[in-house]
Each structure stands twice: as structure tokens, then as C-alpha cells.
Protein backbone atom coordinates (compact mmCIF):
# COMPACT_ATOMS: atom_id res chain seq x y z
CA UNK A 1 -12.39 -8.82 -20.00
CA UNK A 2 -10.40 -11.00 -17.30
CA UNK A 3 -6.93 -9.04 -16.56
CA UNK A 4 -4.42 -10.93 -14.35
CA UNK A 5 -2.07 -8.51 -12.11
CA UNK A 6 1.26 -8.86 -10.66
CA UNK A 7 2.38 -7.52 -7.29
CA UNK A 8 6.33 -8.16 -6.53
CA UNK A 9 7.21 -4.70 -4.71
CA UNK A 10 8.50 -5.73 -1.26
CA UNK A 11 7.93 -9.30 0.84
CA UNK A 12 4.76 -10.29 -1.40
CA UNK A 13 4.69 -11.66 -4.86
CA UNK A 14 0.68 -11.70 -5.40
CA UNK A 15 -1.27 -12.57 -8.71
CA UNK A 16 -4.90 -11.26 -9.00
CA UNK A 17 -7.71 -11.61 -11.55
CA UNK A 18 -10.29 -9.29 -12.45
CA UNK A 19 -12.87 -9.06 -14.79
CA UNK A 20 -15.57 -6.15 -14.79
CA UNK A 21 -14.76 -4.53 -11.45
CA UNK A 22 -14.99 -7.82 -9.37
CA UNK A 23 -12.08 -9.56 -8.10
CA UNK A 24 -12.22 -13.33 -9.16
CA UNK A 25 -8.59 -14.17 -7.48
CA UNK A 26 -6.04 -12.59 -5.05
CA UNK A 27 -3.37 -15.63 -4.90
CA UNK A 28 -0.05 -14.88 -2.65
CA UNK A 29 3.18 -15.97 -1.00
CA UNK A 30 4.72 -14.25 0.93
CA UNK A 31 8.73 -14.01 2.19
CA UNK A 32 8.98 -14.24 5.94
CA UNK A 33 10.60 -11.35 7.59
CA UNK A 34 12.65 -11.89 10.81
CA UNK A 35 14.15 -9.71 13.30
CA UNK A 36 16.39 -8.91 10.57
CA UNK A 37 14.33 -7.51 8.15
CA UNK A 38 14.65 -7.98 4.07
CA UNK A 39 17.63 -8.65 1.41
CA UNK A 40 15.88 -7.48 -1.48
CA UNK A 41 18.11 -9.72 -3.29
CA UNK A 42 16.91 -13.13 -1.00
CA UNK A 43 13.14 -11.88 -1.02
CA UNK A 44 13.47 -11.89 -5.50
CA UNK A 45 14.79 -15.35 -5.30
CA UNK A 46 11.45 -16.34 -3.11
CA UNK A 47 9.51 -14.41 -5.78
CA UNK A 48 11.36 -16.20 -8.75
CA UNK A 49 10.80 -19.53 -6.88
CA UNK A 50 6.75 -18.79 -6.31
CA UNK A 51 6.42 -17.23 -9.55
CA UNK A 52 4.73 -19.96 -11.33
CA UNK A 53 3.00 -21.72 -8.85
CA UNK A 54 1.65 -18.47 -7.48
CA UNK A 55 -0.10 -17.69 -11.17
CA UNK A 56 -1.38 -21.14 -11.49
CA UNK A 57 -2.92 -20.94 -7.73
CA UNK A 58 -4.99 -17.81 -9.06
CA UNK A 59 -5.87 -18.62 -12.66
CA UNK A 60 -7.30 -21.75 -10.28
CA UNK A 61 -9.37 -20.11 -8.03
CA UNK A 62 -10.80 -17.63 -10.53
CA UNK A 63 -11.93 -20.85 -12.67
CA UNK A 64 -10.24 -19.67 -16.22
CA UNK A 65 -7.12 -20.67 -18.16
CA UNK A 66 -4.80 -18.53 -19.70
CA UNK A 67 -6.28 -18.38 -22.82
CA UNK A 68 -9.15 -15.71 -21.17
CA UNK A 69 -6.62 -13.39 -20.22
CA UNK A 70 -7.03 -10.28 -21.87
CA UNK A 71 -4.41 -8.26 -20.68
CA UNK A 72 -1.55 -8.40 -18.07
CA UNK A 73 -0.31 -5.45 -15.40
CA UNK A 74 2.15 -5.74 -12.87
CA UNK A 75 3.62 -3.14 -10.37
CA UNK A 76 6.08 -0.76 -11.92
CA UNK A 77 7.04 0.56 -8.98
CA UNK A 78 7.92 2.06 -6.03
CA UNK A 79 9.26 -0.94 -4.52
CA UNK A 80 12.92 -2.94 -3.80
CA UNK A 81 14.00 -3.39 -7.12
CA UNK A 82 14.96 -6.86 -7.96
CA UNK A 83 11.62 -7.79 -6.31
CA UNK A 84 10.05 -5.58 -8.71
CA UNK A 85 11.97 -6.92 -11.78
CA UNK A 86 10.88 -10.25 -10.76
CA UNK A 87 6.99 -9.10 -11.09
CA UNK A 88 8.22 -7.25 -14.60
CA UNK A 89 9.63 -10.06 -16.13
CA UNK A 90 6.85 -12.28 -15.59
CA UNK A 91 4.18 -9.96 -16.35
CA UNK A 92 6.16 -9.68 -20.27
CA UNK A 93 6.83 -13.18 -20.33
CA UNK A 94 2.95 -13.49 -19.99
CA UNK A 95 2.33 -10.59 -22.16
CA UNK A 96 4.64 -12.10 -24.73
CA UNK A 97 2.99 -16.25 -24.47
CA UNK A 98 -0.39 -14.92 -25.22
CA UNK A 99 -0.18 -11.41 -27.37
CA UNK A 100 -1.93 -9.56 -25.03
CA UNK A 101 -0.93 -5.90 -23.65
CA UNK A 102 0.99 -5.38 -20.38
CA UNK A 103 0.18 -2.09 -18.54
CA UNK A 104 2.69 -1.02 -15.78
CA UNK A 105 0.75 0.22 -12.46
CA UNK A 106 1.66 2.27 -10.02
CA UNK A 107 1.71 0.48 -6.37
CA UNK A 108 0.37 3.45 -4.47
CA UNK A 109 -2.64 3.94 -6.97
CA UNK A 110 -3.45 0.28 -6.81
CA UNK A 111 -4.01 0.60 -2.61
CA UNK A 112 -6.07 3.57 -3.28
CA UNK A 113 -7.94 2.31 -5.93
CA UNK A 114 -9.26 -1.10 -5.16
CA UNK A 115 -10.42 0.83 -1.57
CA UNK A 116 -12.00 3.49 -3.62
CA UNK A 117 -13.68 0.69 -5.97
CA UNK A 118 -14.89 -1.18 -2.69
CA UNK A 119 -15.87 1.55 -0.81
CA UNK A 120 -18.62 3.29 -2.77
CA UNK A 121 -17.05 7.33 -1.77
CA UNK A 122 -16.97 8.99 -4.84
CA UNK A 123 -13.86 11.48 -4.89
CA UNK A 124 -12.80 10.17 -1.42
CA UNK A 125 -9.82 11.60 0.68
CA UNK A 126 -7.39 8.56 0.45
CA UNK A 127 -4.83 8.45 3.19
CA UNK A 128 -2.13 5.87 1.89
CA UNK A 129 0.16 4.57 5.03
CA UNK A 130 2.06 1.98 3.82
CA UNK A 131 6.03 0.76 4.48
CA UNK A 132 7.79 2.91 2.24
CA UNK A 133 5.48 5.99 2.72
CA UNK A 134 3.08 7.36 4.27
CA UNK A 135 0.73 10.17 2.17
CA UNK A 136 -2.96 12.51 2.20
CA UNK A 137 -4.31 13.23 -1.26
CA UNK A 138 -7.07 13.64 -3.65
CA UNK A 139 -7.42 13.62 -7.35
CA UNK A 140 -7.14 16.94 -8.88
CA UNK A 141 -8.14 17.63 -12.60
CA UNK A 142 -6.51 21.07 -13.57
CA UNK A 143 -5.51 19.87 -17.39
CA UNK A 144 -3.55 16.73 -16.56
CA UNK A 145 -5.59 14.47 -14.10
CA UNK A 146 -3.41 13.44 -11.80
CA UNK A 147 -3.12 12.87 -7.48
CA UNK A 148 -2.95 15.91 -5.71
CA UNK A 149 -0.45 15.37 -2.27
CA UNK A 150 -1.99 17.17 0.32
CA UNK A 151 0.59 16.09 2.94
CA UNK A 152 3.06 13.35 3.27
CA UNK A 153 6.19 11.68 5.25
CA UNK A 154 9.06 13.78 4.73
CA UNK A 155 11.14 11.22 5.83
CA UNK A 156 10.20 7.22 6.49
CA UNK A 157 6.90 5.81 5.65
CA UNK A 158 4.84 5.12 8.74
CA UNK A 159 4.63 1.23 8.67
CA UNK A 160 9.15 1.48 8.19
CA UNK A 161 9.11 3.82 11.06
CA UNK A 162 7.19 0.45 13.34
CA UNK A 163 8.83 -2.03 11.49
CA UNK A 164 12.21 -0.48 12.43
CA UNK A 165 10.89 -0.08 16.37
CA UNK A 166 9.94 -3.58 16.13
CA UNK A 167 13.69 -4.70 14.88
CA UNK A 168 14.62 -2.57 17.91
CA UNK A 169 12.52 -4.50 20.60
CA UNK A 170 13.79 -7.94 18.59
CA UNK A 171 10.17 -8.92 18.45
CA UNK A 172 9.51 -11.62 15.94
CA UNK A 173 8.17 -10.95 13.45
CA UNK A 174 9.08 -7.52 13.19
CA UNK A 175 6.16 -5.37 12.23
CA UNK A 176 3.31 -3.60 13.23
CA UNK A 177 0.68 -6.33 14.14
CA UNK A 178 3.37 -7.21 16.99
CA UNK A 179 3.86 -4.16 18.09
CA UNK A 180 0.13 -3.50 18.48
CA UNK A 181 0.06 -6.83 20.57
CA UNK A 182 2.66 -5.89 22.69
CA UNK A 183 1.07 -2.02 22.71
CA UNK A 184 -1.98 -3.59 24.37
CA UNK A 185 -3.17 -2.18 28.07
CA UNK A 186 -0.13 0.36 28.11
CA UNK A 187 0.08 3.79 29.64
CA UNK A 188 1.52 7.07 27.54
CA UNK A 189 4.88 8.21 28.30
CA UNK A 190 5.77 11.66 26.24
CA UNK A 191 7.37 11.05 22.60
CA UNK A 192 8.27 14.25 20.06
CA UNK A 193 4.99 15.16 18.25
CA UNK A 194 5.87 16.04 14.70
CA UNK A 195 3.56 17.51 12.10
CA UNK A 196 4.16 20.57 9.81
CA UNK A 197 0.58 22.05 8.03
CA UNK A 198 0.07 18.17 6.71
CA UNK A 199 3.11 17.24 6.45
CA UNK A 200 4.84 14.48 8.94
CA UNK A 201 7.98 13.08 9.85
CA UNK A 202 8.41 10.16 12.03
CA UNK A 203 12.18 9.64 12.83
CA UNK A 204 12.34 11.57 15.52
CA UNK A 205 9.68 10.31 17.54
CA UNK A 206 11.44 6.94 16.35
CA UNK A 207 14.51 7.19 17.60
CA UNK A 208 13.07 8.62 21.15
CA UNK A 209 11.45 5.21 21.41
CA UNK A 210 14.10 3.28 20.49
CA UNK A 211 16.26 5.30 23.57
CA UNK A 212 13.27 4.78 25.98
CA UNK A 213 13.58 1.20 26.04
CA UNK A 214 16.24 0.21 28.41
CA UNK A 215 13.98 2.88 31.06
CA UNK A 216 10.62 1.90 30.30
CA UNK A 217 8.34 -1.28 29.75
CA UNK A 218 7.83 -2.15 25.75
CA UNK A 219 4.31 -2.35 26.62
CA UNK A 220 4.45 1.29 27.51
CA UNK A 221 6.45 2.37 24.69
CA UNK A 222 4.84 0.18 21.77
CA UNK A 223 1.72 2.08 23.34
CA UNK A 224 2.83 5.73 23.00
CA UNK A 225 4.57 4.92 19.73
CA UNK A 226 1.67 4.12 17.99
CA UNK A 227 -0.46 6.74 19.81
CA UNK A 228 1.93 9.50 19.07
CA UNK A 229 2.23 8.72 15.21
CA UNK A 230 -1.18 7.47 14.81
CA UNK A 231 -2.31 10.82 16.26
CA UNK A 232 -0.24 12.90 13.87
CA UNK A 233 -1.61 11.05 10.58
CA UNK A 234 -5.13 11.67 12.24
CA UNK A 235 -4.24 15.31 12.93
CA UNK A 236 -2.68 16.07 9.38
CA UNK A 237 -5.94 13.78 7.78
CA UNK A 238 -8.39 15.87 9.66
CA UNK A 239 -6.66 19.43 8.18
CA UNK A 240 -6.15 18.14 4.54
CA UNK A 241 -10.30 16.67 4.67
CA UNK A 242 -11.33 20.42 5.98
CA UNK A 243 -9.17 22.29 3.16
CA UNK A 244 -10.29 20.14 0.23
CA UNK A 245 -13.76 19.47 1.40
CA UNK A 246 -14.22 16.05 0.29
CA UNK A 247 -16.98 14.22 1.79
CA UNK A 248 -15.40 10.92 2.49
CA UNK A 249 -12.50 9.20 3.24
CA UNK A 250 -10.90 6.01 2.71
CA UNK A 251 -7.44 4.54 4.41
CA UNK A 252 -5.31 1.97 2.27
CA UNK A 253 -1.58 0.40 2.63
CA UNK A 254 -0.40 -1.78 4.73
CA UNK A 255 -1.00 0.07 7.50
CA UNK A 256 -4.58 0.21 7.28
CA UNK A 257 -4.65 -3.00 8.87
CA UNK A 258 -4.17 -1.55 12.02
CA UNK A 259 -7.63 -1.43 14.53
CA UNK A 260 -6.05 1.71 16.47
CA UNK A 261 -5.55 3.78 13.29
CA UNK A 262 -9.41 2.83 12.01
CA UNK A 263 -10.43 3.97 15.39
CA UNK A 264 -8.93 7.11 15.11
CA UNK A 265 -9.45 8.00 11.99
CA UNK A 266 -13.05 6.62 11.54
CA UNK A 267 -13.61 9.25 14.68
CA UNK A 268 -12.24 12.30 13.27
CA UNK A 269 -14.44 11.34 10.02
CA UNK A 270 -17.38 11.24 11.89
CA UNK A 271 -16.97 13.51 13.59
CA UNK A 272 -17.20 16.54 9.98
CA UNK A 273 -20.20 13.92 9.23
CA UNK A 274 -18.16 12.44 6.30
CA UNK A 275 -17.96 8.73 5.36
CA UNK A 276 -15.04 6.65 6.11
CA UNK A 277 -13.83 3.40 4.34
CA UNK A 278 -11.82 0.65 5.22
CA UNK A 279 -11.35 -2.35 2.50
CA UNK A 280 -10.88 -6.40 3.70
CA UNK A 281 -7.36 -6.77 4.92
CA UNK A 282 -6.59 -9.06 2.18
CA UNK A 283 -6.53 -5.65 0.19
CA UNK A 284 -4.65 -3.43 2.67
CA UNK A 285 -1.78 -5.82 2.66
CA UNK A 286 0.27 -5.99 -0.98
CA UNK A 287 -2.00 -8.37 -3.58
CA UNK A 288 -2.50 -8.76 -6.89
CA UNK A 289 -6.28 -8.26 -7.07
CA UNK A 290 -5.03 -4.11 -6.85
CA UNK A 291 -2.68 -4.38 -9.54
CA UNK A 292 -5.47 -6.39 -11.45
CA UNK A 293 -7.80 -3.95 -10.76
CA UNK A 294 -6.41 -0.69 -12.22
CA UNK A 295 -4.87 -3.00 -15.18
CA UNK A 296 -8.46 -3.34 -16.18
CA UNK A 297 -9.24 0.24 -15.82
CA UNK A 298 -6.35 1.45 -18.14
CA UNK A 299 -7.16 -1.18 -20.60
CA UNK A 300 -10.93 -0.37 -20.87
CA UNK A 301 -9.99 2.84 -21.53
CA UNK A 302 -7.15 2.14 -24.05
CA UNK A 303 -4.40 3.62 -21.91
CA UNK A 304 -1.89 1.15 -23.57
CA UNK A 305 1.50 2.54 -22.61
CA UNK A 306 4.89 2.87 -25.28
CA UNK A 307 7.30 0.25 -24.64
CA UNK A 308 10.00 2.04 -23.13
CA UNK A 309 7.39 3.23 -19.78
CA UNK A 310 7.64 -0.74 -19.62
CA UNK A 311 9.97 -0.56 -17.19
CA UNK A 312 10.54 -0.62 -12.93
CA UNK A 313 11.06 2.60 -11.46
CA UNK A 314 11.94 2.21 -7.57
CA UNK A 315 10.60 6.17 -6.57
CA UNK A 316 7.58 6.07 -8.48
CA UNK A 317 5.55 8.99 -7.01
CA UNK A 318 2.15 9.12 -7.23
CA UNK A 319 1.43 12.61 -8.72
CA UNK A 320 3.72 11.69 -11.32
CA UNK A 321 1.05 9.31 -12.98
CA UNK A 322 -1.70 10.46 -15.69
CA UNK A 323 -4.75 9.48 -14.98
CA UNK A 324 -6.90 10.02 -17.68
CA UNK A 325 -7.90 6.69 -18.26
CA UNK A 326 -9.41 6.75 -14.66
């Protein structure tokens, strides 16, 4: 049962096989993001131009053709739109060649489930930082299985809240493994500390960064920016793992690729003598093996969706998907 997934939400277009829980590609190219950030209408073009070549790279590397495709799934959303309806298109294109089902996926469910898959923590915390959001939650099966939010950004995601500080600084490339370079060996200076119950918001400590600049080194303010909202995602984890009394936590996104924010949050684990996870970076950052992944899961379980949910949708919660099949 060899599904082949489709990732096209933001700078990535990815393509990812599996086939019984174990990935047998993650193929990717990947639009390069300057000072000036993304034209969602320049980064689909990429995607459009990659398309093909990105497909045959992974149907390649996993060693099949694609006549043993089973099934197709591609990310429905959230994400920039035309990116996404570059991912959509091909996945029914596919879908269409070889008379095979296409199952939309959520983006935020494929991060937390390929960690979940990897780590081994059954009914884990997941804490999902990513770009465009930044959230706490646990599955919740009251009726409707679905993702319970225990807290989350209630304004910028935490990885669009560095990338913007990066624009700021004009480092190049603009985004958070430069600003953890340039963070290195700095001293704090005081930045607004936001977090309500488990809830966060990170514009304001944002813009006080962005103001500090022209007074301060960047070394010291890359530091205490990523201390300050590192530290509230660690505070707001630590309440939401106490109230729902999980034994185990995972961290996914793009985010998760930061060594600071694994510190900090593999301490607070530890520290309530719960496990914490961390998957390969190769499935923190945007792929297609996650798409692939939960593609597989909904069509084991017959979760074939009506046409019209065949769609994009660019504010595609979470706890708006059904999870039955899971």
C-alpha cells in the first residue's frame, strides 16, 4: 500500500512515499527566500516548474513506478494559496492518470503525526511551532475525535514572528537558523514577556526587538528574542502538559529545528519525568513523507473524502478535522 504525498504550502514543494508506516522517499525543492521574504505568486511558479521533476526524484529513490501507487494526498491547507493549488492540482492530475483516490491532509496534522509515528509516545502532548502558527494540543475523543487546542498564538506564528526579526536585521537568509547564529554568546537585555493561561502572542515582544536595534548589538538582541519567546512556549507547554496529564511530549514544525527550543523544552519534560520527542529535521521542515504519511492512514481506514472537501482551504485549523480514521 505505497501512497505518494504532496506538500506545496509555503517555500517547499515536497513529494513523499510511504508504504506501511515507513517512509520510502521525502524528495524536495525548495524556493529561496531573501531578505525580502515570499510572493506567493513567484514561490507557485517554482512549484509548477519542480513539479514533475520533484515526483520523479521520489518515485526514484523509493525504487517503484507509478503504477504501485495506491493512493495520492496532498496538503489542503493552511498555507499561501496558489502554492497550495499548485500541490492540489498535481495531486488530481495524479489521482486522475492512475484511478486511484486523493485524500486532502491537513498540514498541521501531518507535522504532528509523522513525529508522533517516529517517536513511539502514545497520546503525546504535541507542541506545533511552525511559520504560520504556533499551537499546544492533544487529541480529545468526546463523540467527534478531533485535536483539542490547549493554547496557541493569538497573533503570528512563532517561526513569522523570527522570520520577520530576521527581515529586520537584513540577515540573509531571513529565518530562524540565522538568527540563532547570530544569537550565539549574547547577553539578555529585557523584552515584553507575553503569555495568557496557554495562550501566547509574540508581536509585541517583536516589535520591541525590532526598536532595540539601532541601541543594542544584534547578537544581544537575536539572543533575548529567542530566549524571551522560547521561554513563553516552554512556560505555556509546561501548564497545558500538567492540566491534561499526558505523559509525553513531542515538538514538530518548522521550528522544531531549533537546538535552544529542544533544550528548553526537553528540560521542562524531564523535569514532570515525561518523555520528550524530537523527529530528524528532514521532518520538522515542510516534506512530503508527512503528507504521505497520514494519506496512508486515512486510506487504510477508508476515510475517502466527497469531492467537493477536494479543495485548498488557506485557514485550515486543526480542531476542525475528524479524525476517526486515526
Amino acid at each position: 500500500m505505497a501512497v505518494l504525498g504532496i506538500e506545496s504550502s509555503a517555500h517547499t514543494f515536497g513529494v513523499g512515499i510511504s508504504e506501511k508506516g515507513k517512509i520510502l522517499a521525502n524528495a524536495k525543492e525548495m524556493y529561496k527566500i531573501t531578505d525580502k521574504g515570499m510572493i506567493p505568486s513567484r514561490v507557485a511558479e517554482f512549484h509548477s516548474n519542480n513539479a514533475k521533476a520533484v515526483i520523479t526524484d521520489a518515485l526514484k529513490s523509493s525504487g517503484l513506478s507509478l503504477g504501485d501507487i495506491e493512493a495520492i494526498s496532498y496538503t489542503k491547507g493552511p498555507g499561501l494559496g496558489p502554492c497550495l493549488r499548485v500541490g492540489q492540482l498535481s495531486a488530481l492530475t495524479l489521482g486522475e492518470k492512475l484511478s486511484v483516490p486523493v485524500y486532502p491532509v491537513n498540514h498541521a496534522i501531518g507535522h504532528i503525526q509523522i513525529t508522533a509515528h517516529l517517536s513511539g509516545i502514545k497520546d503525546p502532548l504535541a507542541i506545533y511551532v511552525s511559520g504560520g502558527n504556533s499551537q499546544i494540543l492533544g487529541i480529545a475523543d468526546e463523540g467527534l475525535k478531533r485535536y483539542h487546542i490547549y493554547g496557541e498564538t493569538l497573533d503570528i506564528g512563532l517561526g513569522n514572528m523570527i522570520d520577520n526579526f530576521a527581515r529586520a536585521a537584513k540577515l540573509n537568509p531571513a529565518w530562524g537558523s540565522t538568527v540563532a547564529k547570530v544569537a550565539e554568546g549574547g547577553s539578555y537585555l529585557q523584552m515584553p514577556y507575553t503569555v495568557k493561561g496557554m495562550d501566547f502572542t509574540f508581536t509585541g515582544l517583536l516589535t520591541h526587538a525590532v526598536k532595540s536595534l539601532p541601541h543594542n548589538s544584534l547578537r544581544d538582541v537575536a539572543y533575548s528574542l529567542q530566549e524571551t519567546a522560547f521561554s513563553m512556549v516552554a512556560e505555556a507547554s509546561e501548564r497545558a502538559l500538567l492540566l491534561s496529564g499526558k505523559r509525553g511530549a513531542i515538538l514538530c514544525g518548522g521550528v522544531a529545528q531549533s537546538k535552544r527550543l529542544r533544550e528548553m523544552l526537553g528540560a521542562m519534560s524531564n523535569s514532570h519525568g515525561c518523555g520528550f520527542f524530537v523527529a530528524p529535521d528532514e521532518y520538522n521542515a515542510d516534506n512530503g513523507a508527512m503528507i504521505a504519511y497520514v494519506g496512508e492512514l486515512m486510506h487504510r481506514h477508508g476515510a475517502k473524502p466527497k469531492n467537493s472537501e477536494l479543495g485548498i482551504k488557506q485557514r485550515y485549523r486543526i480542531d476542525e478535522v475528524d479524525l476517526r480514521w486515526l
